[in-house]
N, C-alpha and C. Protein backbone atom coordinates (compact mmCIF):
# COMPACT_ATOMS: atom_id res chain seq x y z
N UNK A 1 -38.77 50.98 18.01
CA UNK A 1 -37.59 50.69 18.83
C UNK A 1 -37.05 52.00 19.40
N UNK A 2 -36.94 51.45 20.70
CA UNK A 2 -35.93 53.23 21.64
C UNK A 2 -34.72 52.87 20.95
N UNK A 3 -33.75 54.18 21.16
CA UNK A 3 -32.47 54.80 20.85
C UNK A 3 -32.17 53.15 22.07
N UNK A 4 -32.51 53.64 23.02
CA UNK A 4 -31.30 52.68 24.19
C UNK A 4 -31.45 51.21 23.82
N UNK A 5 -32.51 50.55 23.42
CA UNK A 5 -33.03 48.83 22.97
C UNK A 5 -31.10 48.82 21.96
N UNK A 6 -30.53 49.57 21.37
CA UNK A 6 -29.84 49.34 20.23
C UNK A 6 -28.62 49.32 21.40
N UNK A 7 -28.07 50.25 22.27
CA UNK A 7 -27.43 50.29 23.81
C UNK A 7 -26.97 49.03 24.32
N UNK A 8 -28.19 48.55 24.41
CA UNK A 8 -28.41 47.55 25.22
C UNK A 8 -27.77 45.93 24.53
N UNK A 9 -28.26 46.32 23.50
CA UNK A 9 -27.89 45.31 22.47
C UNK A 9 -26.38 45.28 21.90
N UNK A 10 -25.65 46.34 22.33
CA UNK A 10 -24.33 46.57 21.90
C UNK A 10 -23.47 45.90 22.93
N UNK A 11 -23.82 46.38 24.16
CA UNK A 11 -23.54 45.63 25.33
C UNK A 11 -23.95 44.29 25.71
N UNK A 12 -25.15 43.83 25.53
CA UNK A 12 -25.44 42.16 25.51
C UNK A 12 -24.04 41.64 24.70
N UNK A 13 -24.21 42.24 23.20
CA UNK A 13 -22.75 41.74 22.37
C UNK A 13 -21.45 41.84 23.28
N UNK A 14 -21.53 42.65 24.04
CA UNK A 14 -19.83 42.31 24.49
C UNK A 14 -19.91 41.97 26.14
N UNK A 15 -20.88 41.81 26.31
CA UNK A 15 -20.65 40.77 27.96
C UNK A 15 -20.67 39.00 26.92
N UNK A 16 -21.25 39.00 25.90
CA UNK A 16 -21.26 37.67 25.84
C UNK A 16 -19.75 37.02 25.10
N UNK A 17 -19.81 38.42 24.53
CA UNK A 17 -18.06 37.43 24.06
C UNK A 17 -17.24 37.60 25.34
N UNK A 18 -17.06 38.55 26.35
CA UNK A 18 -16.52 38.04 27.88
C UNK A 18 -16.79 37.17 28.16
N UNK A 19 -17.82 36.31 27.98
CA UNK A 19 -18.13 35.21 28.70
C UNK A 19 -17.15 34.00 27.75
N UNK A 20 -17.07 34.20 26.88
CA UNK A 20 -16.87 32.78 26.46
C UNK A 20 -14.99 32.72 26.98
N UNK A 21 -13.92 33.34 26.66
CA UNK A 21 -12.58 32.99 27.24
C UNK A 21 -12.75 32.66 28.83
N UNK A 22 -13.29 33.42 29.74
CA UNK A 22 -13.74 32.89 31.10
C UNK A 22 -14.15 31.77 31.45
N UNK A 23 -14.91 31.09 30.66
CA UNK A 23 -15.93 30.11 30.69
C UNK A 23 -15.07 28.87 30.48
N UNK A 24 -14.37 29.64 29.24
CA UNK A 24 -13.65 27.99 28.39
C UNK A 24 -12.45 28.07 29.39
N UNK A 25 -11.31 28.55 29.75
CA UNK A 25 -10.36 28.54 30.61
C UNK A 25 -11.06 27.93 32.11
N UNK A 26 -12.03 28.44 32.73
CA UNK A 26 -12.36 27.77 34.03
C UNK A 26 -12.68 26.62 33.65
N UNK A 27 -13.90 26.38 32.49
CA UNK A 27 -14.25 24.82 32.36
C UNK A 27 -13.01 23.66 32.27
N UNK A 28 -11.82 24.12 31.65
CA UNK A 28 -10.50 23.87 31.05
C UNK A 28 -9.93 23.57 32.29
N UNK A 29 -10.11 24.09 33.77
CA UNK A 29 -9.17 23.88 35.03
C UNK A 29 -8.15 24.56 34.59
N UNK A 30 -8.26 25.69 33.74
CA UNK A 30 -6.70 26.42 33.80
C UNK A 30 -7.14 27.97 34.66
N UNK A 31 -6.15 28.25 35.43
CA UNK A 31 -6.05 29.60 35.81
C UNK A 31 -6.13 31.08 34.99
N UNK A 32 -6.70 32.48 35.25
CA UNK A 32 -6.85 32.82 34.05
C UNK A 32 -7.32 34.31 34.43
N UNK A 33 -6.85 35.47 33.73
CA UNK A 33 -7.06 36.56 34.21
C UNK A 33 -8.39 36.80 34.66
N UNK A 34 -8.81 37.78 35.58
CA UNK A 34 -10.18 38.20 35.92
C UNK A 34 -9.96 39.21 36.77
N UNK A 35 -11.36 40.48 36.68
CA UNK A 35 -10.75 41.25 37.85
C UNK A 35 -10.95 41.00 39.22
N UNK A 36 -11.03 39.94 39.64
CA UNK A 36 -10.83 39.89 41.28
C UNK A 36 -9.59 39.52 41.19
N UNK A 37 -8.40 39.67 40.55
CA UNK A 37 -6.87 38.49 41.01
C UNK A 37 -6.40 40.12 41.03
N UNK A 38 -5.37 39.84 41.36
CA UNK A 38 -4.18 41.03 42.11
C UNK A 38 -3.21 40.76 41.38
N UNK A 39 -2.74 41.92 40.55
CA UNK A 39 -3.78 43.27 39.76
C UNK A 39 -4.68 42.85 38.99
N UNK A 40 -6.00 43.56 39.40
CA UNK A 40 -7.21 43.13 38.62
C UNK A 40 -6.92 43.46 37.22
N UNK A 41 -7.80 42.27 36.38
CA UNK A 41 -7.46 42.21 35.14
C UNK A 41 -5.81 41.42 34.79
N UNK A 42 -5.48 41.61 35.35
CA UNK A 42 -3.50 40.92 35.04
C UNK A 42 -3.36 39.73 36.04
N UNK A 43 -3.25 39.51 37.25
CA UNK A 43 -3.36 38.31 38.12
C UNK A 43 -4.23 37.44 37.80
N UNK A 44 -4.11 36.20 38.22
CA UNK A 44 -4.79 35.15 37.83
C UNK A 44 -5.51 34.29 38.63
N UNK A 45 -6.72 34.08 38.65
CA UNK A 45 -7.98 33.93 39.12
C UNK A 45 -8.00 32.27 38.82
N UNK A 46 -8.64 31.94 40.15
CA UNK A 46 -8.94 30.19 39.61
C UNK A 46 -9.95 30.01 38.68
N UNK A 47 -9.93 29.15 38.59
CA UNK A 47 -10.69 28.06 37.42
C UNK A 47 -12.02 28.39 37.92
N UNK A 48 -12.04 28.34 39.05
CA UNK A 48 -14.05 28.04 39.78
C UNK A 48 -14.52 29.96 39.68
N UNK A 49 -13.33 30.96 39.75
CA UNK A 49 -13.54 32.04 39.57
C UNK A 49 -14.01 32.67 38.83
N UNK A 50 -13.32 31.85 37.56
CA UNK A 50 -13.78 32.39 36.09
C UNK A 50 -14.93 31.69 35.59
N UNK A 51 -15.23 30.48 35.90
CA UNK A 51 -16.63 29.93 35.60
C UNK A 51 -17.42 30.92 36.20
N UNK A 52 -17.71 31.19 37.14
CA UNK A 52 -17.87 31.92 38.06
C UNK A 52 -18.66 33.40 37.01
N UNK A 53 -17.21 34.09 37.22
CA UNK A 53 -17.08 35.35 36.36
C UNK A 53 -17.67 35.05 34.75
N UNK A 54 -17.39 34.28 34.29
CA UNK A 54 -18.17 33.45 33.04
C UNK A 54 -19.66 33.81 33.21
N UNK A 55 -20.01 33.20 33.60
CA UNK A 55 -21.70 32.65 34.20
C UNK A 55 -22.59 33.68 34.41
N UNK A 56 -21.56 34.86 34.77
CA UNK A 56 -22.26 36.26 35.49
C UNK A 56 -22.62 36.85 34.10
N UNK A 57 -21.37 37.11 33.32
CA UNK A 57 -21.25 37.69 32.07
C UNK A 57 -22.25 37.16 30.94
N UNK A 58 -22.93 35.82 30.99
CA UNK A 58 -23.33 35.35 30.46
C UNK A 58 -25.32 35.90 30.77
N UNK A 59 -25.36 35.71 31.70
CA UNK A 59 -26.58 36.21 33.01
C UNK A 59 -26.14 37.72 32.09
N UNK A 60 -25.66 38.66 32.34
CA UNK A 60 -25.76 39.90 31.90
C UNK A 60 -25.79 39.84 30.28
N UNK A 61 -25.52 39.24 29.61
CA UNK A 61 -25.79 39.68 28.20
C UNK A 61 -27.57 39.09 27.87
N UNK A 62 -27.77 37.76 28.72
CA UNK A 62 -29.27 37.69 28.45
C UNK A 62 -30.20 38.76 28.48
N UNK A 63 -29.67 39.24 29.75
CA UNK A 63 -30.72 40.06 29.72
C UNK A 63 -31.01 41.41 29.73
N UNK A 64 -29.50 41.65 29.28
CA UNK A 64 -29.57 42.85 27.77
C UNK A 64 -30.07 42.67 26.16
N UNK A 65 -30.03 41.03 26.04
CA UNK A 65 -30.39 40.59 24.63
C UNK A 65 -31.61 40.54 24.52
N UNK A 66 -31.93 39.44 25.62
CA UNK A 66 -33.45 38.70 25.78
C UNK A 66 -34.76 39.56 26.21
N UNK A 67 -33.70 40.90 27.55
CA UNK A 67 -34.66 41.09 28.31
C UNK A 67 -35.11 42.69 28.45
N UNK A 68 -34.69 43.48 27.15
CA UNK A 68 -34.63 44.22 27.05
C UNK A 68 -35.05 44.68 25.45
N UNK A 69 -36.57 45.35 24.93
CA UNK A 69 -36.48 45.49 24.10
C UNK A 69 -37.22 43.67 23.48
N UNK A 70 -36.96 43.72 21.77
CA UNK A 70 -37.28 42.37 21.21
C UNK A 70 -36.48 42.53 20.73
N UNK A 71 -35.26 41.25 20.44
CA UNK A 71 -34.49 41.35 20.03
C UNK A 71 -34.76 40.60 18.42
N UNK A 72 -34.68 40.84 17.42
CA UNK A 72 -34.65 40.06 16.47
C UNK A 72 -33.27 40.27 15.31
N UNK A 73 -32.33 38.72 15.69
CA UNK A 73 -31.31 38.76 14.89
C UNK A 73 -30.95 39.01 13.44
N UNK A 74 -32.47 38.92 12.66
CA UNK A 74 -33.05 38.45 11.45
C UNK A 74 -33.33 40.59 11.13
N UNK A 75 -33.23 41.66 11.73
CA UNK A 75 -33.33 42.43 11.68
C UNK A 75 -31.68 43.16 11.60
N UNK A 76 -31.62 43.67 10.16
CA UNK A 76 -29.91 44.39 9.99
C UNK A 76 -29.72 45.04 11.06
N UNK A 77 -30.17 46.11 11.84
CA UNK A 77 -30.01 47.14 12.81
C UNK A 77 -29.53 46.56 14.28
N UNK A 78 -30.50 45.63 14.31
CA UNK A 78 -30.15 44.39 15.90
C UNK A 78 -29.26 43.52 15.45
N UNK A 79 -28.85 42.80 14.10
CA UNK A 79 -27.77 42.52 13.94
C UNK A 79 -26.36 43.20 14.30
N UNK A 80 -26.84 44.56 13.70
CA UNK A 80 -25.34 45.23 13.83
C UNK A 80 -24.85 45.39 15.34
N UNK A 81 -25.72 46.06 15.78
CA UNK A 81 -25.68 46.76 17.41
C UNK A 81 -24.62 45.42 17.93
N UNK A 82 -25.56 44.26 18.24
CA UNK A 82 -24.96 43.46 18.31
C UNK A 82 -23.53 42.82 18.31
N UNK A 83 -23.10 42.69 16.74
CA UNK A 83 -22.63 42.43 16.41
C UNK A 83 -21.27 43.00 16.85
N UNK A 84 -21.50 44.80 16.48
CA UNK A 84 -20.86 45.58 16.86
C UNK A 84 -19.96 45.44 18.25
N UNK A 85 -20.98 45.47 19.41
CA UNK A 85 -20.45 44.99 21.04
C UNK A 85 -19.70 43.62 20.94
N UNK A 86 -20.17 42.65 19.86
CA UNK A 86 -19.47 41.56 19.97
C UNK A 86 -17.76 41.82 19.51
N UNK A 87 -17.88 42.44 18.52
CA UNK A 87 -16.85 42.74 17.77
C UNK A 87 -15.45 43.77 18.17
N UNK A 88 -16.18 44.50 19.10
CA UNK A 88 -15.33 45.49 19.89
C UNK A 88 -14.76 44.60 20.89
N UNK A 89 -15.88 43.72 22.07
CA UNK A 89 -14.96 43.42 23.15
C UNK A 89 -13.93 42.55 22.67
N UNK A 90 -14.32 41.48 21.38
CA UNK A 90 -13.44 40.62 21.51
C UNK A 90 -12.64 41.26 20.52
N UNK A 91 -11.57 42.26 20.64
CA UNK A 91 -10.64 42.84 19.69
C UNK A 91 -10.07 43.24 21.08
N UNK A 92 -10.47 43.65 22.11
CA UNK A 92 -10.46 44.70 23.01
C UNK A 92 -9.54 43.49 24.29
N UNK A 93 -10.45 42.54 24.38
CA UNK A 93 -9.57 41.16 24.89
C UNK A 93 -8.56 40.46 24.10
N UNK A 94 -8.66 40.36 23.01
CA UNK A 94 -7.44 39.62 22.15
C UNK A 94 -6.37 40.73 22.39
N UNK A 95 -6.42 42.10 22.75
CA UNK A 95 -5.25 42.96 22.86
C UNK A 95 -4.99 43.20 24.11
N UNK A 96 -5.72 42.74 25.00
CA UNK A 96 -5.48 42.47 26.01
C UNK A 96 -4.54 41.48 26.65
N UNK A 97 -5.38 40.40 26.54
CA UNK A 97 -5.04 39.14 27.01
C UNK A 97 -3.71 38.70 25.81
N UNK A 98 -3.68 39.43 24.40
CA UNK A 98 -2.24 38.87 23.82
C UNK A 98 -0.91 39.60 24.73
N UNK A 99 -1.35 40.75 24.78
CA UNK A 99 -0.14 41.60 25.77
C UNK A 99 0.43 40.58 26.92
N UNK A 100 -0.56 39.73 28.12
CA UNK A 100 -0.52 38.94 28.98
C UNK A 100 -0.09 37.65 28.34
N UNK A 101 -0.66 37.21 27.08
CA UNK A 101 0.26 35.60 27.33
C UNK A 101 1.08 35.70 25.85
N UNK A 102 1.51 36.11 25.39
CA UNK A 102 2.41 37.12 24.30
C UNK A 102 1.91 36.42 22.71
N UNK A 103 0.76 36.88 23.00
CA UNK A 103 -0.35 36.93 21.50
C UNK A 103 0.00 38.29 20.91
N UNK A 104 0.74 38.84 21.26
CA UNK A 104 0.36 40.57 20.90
C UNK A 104 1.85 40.74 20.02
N UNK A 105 1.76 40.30 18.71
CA UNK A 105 3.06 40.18 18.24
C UNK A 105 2.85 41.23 17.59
């Protein structure tokens, strides 16, 4: 395994947890931060936007996971990497997005 296959895999982990609040809010028909709304990241983006923005994020973690490297989950090291990117973005959005809809107690 290259140094970068583990990179890559840190980042697959955190485009895919982006994907899922995007995904579930557009599928949901609710409006919902993204950076195309004004101010990017803080304005609020339609429903078809964030599926949208969803879908992309989703497309980018494949094929940092899938398409890069072998990924095997069943391996501690590709677990972690993983895990890791997963674990950062979605801490990184919950402090985000609590600041925006007042989760951030």
């Amino acid at each position: 395994m290259r140094w970068y296959h583990y990179v890559a895999y840190f980042f697959g982990g955190a485009f895919l947890a982006n994907f899922v609040p995007h995904f579930v809010q557009g599928v949901s028909g609710a409006p919902f931060q993204s950076p195309f709304a004004d101010p990017p990241g803080e304005g609020l983006s339609s429903a078809t936007v964030n599926v949208a923005w969803g879908l992309f994020n989703l497309l980018v973690a494949y094929l940092l996971l899938l398409r890069v490297g072998q990924l095997d989950l069943r391996r501690g090291a590709h677990f972690a990497a993983t895990a890791a990117g997963f674990v950062a973005m979605s801490v990184m959005l919950a402090r985000v997005f609590g600041r925006l809809h007042g989760g951030d107690l």
